[in-house]
PDB file of N, CA and C in Angstrom:
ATOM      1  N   UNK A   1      -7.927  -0.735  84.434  1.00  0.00           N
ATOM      2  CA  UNK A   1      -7.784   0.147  83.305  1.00  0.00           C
ATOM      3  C   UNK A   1      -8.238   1.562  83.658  1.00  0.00           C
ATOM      4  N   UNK A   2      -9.178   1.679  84.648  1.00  0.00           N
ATOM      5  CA  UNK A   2      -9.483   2.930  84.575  1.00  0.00           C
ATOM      6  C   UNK A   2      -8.977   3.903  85.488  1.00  0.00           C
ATOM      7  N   UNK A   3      -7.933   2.830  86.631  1.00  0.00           N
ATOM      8  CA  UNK A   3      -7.295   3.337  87.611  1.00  0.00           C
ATOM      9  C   UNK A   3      -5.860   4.130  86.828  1.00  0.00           C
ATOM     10  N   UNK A   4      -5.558   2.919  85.333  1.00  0.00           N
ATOM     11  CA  UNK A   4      -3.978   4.067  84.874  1.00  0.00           C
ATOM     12  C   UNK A   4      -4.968   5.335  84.133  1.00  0.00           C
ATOM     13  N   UNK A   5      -5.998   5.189  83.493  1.00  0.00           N
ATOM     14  CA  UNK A   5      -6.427   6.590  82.846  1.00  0.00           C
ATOM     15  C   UNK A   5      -6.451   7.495  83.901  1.00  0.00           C
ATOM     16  N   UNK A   6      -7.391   7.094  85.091  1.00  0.00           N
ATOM     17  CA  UNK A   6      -7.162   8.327  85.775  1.00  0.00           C
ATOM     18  C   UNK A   6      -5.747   8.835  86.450  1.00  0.00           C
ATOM     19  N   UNK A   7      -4.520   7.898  86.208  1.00  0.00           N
ATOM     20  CA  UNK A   7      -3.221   8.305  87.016  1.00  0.00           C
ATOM     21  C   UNK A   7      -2.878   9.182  86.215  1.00  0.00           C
ATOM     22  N   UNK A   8      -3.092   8.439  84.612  1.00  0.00           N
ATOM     23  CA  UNK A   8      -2.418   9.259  83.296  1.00  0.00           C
ATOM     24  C   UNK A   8      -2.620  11.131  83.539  1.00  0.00           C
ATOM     25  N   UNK A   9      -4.431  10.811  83.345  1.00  0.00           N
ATOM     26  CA  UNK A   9      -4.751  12.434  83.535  1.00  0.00           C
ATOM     27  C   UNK A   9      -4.749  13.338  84.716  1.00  0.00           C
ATOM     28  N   UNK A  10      -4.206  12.514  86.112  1.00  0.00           N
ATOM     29  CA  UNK A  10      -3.697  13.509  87.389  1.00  0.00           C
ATOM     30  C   UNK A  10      -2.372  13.768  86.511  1.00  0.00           C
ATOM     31  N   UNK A  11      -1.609  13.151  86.098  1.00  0.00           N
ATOM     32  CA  UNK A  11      -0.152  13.221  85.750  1.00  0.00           C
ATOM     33  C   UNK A  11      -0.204  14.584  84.830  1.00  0.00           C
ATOM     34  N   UNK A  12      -1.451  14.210  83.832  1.00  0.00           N
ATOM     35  CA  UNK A  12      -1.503  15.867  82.628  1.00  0.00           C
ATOM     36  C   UNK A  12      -1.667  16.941  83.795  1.00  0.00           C
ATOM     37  N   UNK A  13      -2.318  16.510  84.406  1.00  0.00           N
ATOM     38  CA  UNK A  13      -3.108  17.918  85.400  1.00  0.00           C
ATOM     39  C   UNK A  13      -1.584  18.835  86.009  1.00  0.00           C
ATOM     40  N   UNK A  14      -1.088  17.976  86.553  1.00  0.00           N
ATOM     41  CA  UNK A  14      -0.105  18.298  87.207  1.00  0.00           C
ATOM     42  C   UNK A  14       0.959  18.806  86.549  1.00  0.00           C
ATOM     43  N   UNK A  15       1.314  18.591  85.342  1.00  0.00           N
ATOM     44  CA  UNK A  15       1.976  19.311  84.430  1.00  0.00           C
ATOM     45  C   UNK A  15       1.970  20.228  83.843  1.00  0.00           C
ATOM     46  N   UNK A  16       0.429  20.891  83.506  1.00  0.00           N
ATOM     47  CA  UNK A  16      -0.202  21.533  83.189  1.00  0.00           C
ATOM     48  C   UNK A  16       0.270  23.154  83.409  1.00  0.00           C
ATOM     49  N   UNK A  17       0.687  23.134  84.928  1.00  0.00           N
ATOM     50  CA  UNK A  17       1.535  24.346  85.346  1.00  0.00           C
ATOM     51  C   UNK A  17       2.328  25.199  84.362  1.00  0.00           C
ATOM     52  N   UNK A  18       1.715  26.079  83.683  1.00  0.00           N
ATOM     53  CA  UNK A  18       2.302  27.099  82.637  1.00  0.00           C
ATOM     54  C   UNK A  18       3.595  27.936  83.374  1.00  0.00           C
ATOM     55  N   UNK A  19       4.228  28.657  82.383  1.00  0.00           N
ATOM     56  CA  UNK A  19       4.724  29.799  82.576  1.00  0.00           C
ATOM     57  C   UNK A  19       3.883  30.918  82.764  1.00  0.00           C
ATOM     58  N   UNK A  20       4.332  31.700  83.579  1.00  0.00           N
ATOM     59  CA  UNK A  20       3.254  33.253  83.464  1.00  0.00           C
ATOM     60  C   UNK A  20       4.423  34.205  83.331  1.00  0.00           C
ATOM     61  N   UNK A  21       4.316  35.168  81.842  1.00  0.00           N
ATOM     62  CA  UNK A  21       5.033  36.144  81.861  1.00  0.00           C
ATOM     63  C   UNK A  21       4.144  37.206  80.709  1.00  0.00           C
ATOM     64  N   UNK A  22       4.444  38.365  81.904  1.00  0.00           N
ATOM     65  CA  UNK A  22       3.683  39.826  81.349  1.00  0.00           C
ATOM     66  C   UNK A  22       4.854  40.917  80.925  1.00  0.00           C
ATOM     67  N   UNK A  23       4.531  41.522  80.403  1.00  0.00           N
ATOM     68  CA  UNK A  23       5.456  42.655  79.427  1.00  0.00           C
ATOM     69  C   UNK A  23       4.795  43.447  79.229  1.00  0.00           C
ATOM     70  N   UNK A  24       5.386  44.570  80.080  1.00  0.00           N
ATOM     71  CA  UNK A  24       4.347  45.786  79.889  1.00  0.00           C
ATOM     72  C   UNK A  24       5.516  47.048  79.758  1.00  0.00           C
ATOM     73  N   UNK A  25       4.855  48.538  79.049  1.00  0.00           N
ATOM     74  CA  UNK A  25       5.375  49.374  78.657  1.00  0.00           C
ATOM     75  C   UNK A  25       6.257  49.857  77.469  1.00  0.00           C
ATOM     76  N   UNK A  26       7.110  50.494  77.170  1.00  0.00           N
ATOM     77  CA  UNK A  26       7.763  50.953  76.113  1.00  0.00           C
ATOM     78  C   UNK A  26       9.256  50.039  76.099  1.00  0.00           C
ATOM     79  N   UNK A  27      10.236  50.618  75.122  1.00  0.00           N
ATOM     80  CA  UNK A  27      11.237  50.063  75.150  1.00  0.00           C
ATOM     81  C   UNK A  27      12.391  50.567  76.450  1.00  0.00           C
ATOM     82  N   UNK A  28      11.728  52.047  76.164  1.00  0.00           N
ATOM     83  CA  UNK A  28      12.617  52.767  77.430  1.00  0.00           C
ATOM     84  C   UNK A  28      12.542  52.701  78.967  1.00  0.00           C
ATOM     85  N   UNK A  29      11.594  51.859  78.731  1.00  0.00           N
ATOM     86  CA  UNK A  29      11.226  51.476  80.390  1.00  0.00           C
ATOM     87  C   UNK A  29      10.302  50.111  80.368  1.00  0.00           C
ATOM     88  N   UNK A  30      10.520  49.346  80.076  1.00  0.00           N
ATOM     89  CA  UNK A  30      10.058  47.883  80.316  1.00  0.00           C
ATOM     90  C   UNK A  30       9.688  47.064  81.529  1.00  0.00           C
ATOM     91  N   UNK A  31       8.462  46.483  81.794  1.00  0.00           N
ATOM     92  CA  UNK A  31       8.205  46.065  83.382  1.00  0.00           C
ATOM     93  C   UNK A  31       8.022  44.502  83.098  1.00  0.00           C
ATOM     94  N   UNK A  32       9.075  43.741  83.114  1.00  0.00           N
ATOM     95  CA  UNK A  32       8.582  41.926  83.012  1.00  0.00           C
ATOM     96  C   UNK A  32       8.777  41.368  84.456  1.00  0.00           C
ATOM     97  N   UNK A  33       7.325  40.530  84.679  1.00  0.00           N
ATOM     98  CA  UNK A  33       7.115  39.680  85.508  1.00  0.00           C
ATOM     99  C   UNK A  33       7.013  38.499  85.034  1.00  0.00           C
ATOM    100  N   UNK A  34       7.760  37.752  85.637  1.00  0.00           N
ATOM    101  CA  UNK A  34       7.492  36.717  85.335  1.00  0.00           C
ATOM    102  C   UNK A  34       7.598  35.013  86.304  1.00  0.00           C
ATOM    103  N   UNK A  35       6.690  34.188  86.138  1.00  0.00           N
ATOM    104  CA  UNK A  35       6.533  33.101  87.196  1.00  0.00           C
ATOM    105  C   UNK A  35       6.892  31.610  86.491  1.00  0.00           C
ATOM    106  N   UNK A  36       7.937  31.487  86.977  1.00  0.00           N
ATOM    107  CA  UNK A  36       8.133  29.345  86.855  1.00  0.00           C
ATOM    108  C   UNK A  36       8.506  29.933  85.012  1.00  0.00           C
ATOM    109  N   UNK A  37       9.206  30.724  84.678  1.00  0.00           N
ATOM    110  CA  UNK A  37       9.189  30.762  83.034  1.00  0.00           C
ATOM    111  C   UNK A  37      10.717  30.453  83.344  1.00  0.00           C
ATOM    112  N   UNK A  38      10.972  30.454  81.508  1.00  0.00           N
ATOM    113  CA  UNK A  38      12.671  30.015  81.245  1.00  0.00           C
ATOM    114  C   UNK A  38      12.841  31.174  80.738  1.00  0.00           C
ATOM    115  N   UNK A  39      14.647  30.886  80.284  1.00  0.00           N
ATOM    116  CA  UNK A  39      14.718  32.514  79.820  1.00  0.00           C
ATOM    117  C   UNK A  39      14.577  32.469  78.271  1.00  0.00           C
ATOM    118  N   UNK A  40      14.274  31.227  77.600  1.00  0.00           N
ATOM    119  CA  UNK A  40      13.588  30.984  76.609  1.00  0.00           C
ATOM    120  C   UNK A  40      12.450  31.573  76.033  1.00  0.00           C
ATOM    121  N   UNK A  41      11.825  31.588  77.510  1.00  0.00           N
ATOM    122  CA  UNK A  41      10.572  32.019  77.319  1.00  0.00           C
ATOM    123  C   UNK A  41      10.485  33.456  77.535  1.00  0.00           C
ATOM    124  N   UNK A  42      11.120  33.859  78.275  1.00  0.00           N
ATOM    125  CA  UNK A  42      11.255  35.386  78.467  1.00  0.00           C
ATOM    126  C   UNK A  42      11.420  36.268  77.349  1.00  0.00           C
ATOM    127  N   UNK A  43      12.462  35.878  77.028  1.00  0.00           N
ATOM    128  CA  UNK A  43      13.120  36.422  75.648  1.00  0.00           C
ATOM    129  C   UNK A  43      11.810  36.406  74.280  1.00  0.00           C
ATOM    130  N   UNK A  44      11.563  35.224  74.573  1.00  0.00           N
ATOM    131  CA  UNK A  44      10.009  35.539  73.811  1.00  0.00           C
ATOM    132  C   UNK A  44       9.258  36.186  73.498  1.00  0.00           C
ATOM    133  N   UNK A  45       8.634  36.601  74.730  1.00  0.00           N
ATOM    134  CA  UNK A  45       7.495  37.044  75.048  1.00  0.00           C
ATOM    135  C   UNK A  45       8.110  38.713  74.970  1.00  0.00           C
ATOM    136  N   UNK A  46       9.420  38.906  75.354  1.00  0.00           N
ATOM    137  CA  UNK A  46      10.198  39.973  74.798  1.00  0.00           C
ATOM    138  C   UNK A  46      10.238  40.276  73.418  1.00  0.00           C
ATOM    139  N   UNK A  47      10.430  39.025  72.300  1.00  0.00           N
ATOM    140  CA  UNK A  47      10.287  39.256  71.151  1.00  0.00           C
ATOM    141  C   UNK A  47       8.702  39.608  70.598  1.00  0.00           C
ATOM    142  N   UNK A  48       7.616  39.127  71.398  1.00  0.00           N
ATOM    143  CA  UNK A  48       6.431  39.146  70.947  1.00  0.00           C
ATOM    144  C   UNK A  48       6.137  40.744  70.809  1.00  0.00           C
ATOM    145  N   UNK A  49       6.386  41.613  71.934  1.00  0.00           N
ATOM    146  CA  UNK A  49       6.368  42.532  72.529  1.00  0.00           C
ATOM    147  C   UNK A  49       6.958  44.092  71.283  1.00  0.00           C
ATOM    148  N   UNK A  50       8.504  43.142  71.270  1.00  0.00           N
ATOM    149  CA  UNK A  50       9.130  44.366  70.731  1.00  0.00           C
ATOM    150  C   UNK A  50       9.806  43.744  69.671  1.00  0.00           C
ATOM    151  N   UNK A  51      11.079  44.664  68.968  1.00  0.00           N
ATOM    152  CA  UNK A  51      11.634  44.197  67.540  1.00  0.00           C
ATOM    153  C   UNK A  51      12.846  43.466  68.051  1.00  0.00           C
ATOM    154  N   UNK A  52      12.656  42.632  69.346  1.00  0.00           N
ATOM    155  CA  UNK A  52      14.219  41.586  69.564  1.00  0.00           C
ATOM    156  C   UNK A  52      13.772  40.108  69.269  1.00  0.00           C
ATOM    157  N   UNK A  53      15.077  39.555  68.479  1.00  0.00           N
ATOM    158  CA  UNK A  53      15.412  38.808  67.857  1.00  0.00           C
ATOM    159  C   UNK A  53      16.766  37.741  69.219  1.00  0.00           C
ATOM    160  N   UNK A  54      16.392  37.020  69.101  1.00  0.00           N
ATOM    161  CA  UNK A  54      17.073  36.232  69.950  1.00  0.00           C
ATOM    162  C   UNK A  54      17.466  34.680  69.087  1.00  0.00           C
ATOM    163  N   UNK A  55      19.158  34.372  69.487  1.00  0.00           N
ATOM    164  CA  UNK A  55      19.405  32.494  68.928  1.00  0.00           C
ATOM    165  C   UNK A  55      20.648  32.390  69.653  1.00  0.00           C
ATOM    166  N   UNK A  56      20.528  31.183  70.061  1.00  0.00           N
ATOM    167  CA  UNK A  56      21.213  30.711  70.950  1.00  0.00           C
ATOM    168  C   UNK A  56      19.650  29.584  72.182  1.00  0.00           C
ATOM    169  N   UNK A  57      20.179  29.068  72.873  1.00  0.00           N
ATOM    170  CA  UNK A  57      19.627  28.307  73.181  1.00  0.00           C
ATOM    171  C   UNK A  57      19.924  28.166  74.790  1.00  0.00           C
ATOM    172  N   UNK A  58      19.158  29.298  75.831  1.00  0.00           N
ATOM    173  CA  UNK A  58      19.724  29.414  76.955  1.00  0.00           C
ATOM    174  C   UNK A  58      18.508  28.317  77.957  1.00  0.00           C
ATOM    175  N   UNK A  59      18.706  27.753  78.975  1.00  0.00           N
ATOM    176  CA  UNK A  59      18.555  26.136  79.229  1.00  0.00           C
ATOM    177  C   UNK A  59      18.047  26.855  80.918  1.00  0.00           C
ATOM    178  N   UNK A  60      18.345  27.614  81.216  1.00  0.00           N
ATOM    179  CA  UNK A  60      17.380  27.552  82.754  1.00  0.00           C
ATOM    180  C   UNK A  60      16.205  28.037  82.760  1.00  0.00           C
ATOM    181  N   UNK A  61      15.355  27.434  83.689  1.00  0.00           N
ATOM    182  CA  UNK A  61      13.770  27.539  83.550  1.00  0.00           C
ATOM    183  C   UNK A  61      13.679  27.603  84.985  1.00  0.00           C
ATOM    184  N   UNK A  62      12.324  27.979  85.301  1.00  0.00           N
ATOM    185  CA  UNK A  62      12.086  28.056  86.484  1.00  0.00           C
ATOM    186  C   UNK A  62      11.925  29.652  87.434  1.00  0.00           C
ATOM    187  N   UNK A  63      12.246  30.452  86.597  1.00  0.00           N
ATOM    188  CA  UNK A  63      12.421  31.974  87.095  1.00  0.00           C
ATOM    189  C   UNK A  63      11.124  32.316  87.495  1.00  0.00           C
ATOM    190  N   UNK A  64      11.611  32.989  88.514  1.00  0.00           N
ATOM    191  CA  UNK A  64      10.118  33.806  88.858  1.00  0.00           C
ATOM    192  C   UNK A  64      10.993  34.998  89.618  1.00  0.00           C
ATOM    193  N   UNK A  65      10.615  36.304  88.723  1.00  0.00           N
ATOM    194  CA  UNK A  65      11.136  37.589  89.119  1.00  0.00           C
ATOM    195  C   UNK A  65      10.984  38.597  88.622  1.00  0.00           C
ATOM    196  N   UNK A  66      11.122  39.611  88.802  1.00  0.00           N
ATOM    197  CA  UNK A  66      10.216  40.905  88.131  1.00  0.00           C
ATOM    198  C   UNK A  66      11.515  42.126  87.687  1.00  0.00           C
ATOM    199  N   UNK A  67      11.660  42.523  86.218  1.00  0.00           N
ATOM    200  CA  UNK A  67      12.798  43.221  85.819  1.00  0.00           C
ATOM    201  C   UNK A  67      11.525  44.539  85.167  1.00  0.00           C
ATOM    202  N   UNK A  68      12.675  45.648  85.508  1.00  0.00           N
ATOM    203  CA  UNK A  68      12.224  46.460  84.863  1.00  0.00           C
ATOM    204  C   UNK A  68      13.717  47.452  84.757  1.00  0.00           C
ATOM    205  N   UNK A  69      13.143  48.484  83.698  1.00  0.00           N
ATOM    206  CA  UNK A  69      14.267  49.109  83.121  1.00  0.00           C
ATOM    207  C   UNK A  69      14.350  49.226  81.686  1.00  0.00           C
ATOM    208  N   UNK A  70      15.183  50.124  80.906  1.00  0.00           N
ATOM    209  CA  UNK A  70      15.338  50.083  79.373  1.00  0.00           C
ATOM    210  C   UNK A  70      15.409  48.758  78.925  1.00  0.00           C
ATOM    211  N   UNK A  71      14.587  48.203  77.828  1.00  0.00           N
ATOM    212  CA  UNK A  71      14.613  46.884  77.144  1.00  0.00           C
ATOM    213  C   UNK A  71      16.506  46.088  77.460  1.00  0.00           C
ATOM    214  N   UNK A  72      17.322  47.136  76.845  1.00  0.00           N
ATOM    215  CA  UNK A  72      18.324  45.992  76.700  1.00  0.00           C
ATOM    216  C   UNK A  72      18.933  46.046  78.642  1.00  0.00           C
ATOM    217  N   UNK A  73      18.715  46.799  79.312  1.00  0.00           N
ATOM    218  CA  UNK A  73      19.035  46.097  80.666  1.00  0.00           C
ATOM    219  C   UNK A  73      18.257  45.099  80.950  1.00  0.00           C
ATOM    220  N   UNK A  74      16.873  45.080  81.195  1.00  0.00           N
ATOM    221  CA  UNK A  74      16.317  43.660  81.044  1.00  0.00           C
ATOM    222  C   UNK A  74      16.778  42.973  80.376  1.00  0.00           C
ATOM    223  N   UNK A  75      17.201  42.684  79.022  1.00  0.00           N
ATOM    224  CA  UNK A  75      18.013  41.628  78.408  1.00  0.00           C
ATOM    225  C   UNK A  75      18.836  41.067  79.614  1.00  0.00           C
ATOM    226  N   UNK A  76      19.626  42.239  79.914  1.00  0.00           N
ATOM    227  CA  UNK A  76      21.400  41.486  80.052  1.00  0.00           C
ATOM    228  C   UNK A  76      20.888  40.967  81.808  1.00  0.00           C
ATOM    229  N   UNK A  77      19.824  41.512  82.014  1.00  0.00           N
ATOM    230  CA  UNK A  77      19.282  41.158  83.643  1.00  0.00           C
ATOM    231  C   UNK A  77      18.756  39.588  83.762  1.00  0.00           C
ATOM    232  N   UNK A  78      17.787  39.357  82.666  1.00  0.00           N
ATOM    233  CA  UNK A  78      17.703  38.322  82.336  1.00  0.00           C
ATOM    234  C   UNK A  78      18.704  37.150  82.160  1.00  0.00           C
ATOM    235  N   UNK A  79      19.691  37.599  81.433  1.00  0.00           N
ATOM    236  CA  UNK A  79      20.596  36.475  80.428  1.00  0.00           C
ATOM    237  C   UNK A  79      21.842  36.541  81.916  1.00  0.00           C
ATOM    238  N   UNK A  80      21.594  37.365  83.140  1.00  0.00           N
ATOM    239  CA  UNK A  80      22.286  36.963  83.705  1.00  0.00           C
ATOM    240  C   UNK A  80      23.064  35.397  84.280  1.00  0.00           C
ATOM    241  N   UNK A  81      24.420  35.065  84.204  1.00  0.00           N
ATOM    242  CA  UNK A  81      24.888  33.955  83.948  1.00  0.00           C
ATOM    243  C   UNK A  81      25.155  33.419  82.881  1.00  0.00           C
ATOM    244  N   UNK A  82      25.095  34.063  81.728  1.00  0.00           N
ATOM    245  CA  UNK A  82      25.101  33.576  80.330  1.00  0.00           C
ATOM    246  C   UNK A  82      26.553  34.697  79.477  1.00  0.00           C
ATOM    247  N   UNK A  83      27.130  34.174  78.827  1.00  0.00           N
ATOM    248  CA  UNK A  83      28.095  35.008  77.909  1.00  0.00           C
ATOM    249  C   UNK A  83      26.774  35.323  76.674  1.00  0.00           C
ATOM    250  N   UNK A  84      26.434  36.227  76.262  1.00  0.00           N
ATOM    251  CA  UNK A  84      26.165  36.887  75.645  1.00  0.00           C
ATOM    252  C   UNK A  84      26.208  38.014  75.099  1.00  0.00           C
ATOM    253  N   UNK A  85      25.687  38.601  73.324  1.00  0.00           N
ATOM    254  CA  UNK A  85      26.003  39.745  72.705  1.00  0.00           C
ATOM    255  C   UNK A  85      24.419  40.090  72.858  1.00  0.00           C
ATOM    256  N   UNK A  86      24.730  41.606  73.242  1.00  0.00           N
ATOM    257  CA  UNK A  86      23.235  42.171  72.241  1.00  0.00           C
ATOM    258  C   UNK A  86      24.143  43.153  71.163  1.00  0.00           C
ATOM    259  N   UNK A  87      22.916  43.394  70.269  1.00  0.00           N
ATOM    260  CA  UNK A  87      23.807  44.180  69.415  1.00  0.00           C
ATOM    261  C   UNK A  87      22.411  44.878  68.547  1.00  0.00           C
ATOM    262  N   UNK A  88      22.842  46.505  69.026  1.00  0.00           N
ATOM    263  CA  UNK A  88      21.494  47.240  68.572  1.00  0.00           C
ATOM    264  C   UNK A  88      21.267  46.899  66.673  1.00  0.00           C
ATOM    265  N   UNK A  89      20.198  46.776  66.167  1.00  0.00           N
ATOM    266  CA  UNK A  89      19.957  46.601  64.802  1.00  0.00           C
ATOM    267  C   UNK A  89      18.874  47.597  64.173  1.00  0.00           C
ATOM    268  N   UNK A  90      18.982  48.269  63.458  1.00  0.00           N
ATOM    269  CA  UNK A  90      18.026  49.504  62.904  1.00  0.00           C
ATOM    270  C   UNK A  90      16.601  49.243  62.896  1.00  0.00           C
ATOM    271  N   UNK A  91      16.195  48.189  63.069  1.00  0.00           N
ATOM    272  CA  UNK A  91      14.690  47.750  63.561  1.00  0.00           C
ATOM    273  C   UNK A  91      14.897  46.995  64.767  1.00  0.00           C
ATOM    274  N   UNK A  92      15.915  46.910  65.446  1.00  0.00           N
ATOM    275  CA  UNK A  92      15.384  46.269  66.739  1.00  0.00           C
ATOM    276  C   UNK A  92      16.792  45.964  67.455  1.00  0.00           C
ATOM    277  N   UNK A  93      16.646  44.836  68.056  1.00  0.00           N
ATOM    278  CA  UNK A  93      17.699  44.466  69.113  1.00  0.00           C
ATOM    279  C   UNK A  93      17.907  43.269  68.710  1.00  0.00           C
ATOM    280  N   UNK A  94      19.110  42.377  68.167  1.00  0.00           N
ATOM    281  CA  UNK A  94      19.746  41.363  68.513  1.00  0.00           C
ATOM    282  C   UNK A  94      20.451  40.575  69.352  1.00  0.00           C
ATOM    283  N   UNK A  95      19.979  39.652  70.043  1.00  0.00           N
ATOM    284  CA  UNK A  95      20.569  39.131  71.241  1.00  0.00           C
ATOM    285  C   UNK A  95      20.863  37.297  70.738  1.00  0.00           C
ATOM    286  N   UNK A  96      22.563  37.556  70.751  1.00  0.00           N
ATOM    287  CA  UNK A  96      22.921  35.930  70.718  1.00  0.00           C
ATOM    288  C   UNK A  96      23.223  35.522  72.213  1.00  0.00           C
ATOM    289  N   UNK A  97      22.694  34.160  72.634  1.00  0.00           N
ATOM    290  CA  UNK A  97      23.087  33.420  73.388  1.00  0.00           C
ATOM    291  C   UNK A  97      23.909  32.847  73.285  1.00  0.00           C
ATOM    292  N   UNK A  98      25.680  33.002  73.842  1.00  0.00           N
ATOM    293  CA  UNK A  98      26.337  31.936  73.444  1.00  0.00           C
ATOM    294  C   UNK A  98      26.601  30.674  74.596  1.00  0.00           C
ATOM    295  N   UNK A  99      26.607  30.961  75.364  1.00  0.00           N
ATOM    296  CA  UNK A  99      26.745  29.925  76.560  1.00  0.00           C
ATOM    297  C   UNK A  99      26.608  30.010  78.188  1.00  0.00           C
ATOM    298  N   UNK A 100      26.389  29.313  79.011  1.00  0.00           N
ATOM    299  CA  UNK A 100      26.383  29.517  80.318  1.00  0.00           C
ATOM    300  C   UNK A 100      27.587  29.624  81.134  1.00  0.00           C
ATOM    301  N   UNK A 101      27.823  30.892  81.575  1.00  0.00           N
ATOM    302  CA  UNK A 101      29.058  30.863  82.280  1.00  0.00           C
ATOM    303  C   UNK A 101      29.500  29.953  83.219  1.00  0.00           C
ATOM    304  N   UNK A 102      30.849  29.782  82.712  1.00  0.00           N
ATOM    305  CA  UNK A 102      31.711  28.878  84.088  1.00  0.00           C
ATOM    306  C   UNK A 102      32.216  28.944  85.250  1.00  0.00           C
ATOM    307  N   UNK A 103      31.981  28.225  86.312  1.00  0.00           N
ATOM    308  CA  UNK A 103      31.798  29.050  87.823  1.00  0.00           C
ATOM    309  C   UNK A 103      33.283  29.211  87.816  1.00  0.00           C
ATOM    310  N   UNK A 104      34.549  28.627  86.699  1.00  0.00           N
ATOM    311  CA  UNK A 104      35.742  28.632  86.919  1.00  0.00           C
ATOM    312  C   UNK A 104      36.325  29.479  86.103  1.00  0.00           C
ATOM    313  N   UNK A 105      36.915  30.693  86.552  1.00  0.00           N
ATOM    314  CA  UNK A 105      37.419  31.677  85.547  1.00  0.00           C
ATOM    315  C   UNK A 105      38.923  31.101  85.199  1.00  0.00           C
ATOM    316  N   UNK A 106      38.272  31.564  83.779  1.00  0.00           N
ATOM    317  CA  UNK A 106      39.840  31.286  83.110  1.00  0.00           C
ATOM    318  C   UNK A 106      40.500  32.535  83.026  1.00  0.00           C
ATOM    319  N   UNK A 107      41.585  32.607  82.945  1.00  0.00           N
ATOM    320  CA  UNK A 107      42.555  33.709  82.837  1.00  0.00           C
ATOM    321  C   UNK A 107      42.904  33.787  81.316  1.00  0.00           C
ATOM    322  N   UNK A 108      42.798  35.122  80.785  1.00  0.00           N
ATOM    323  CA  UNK A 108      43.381  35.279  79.271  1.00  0.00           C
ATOM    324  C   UNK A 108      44.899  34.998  79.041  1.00  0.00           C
ATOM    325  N   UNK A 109      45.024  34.692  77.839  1.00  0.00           N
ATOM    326  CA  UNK A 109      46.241  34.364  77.887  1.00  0.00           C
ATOM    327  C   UNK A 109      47.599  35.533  77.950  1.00  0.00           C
ATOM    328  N   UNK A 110      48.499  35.255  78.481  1.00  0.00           N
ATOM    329  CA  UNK A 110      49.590  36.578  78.450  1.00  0.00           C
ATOM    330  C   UNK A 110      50.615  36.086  77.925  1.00  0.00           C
ATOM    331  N   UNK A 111      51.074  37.261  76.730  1.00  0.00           N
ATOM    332  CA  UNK A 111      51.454  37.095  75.738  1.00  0.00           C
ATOM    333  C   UNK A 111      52.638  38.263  75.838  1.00  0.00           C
ATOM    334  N   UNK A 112      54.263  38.025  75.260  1.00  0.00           N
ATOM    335  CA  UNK A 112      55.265  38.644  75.810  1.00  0.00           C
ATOM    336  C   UNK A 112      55.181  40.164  75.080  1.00  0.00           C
ATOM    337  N   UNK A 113      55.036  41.159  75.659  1.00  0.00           N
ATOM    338  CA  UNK A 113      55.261  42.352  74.783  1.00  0.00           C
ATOM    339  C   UNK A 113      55.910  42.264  73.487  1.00  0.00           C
ATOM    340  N   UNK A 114      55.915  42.630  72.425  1.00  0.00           N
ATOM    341  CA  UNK A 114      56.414  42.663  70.904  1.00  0.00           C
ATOM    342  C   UNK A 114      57.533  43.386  71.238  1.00  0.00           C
ATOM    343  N   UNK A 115      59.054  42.973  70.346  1.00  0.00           N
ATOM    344  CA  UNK A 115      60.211  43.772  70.573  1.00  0.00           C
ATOM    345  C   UNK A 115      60.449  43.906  69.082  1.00  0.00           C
ATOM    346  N   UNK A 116      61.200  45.025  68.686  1.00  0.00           N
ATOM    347  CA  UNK A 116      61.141  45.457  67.674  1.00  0.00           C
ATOM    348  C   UNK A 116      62.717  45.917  67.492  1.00  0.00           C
ATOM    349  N   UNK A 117      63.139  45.540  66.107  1.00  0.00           N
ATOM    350  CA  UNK A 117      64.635  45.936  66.247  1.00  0.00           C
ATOM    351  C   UNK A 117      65.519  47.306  66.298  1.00  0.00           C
ATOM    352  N   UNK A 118      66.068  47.400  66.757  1.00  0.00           N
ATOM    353  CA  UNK A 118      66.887  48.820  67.336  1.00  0.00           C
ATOM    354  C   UNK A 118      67.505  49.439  66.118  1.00  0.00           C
ATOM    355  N   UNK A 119      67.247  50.800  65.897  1.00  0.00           N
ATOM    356  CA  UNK A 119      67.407  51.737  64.786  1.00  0.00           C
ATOM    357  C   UNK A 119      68.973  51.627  64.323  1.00  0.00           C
ATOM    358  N   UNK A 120      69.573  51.663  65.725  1.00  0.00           N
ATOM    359  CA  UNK A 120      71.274  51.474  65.406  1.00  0.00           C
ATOM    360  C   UNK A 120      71.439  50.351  65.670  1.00  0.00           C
ATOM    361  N   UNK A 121      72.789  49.733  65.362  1.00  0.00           N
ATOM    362  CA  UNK A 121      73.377  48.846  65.902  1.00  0.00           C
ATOM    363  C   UNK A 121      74.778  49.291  66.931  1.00  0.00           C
ATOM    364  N   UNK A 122      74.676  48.844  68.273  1.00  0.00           N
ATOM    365  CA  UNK A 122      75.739  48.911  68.462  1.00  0.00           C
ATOM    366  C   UNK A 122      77.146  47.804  68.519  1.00  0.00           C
ATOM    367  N   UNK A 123      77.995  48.396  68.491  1.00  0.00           N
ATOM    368  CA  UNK A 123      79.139  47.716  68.086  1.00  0.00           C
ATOM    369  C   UNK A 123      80.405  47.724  69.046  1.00  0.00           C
ATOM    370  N   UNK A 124      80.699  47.234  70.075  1.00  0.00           N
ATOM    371  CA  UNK A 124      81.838  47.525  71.671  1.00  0.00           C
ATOM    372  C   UNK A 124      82.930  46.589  71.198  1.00  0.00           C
TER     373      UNK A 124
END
């Protein structure tokens, strides 16, 4: 019994491993570091920081890298790999997550120029 408690609590220990992310400066020049975080968490600690608002639900973790630059280039530096909007808002920044890009580009669809009927008719 006391051999699984102590496996249990190496197992907490070892998990234990946080995110580390710092946010420093203004909006116009923003310095994030950050270690083993998601971009969940980024965006966070972005919202903690400043007036951005983030939804959507972006799924990679593990970053460790250091952005700096005006707030919304860090955004889009961050959300790199992701289809996403920001969209400036009179108190702040809105950023939807909509999905993780596909390594397979699709092509838009092409669609036949519009023809429009001829002023005269001719008649041979």
């Amino acid at each position: 019994m006391v051999v699984i408690a102590g496996m249990l609590l190496a197992t907490l220990d070892c998990n234990s491993v946080r995110a580390e992310i710092r946010v420093q400066g203004q909006a116009d020049d923003v310095l994030v570091e950050a270690h083993d975080a998601s971009v969940a968490d980024i965006l966070a600690a972005l919202g903690k920081r400043f007036a951005l608002h983030y939804r959507g639900t972006p799924e990679v973790g593990g970053i460790t890298a250091t952005f700096k630059g005006p707030l919304r280039h860090v955004v889009a530096r961050v959300l790199a790999g992701y289809n996403f909007v920001i969209e400036a808002r009179g108190d702040g920044i809105e950023v939807i997550v909509l999905s993780a890009t596909s390594p397979n580009a699709v092509p838009a669809p092409a669609f036949p120029p519009p023809t429009f009927p001829s002023r005269s008719n001719r008649r041979d």
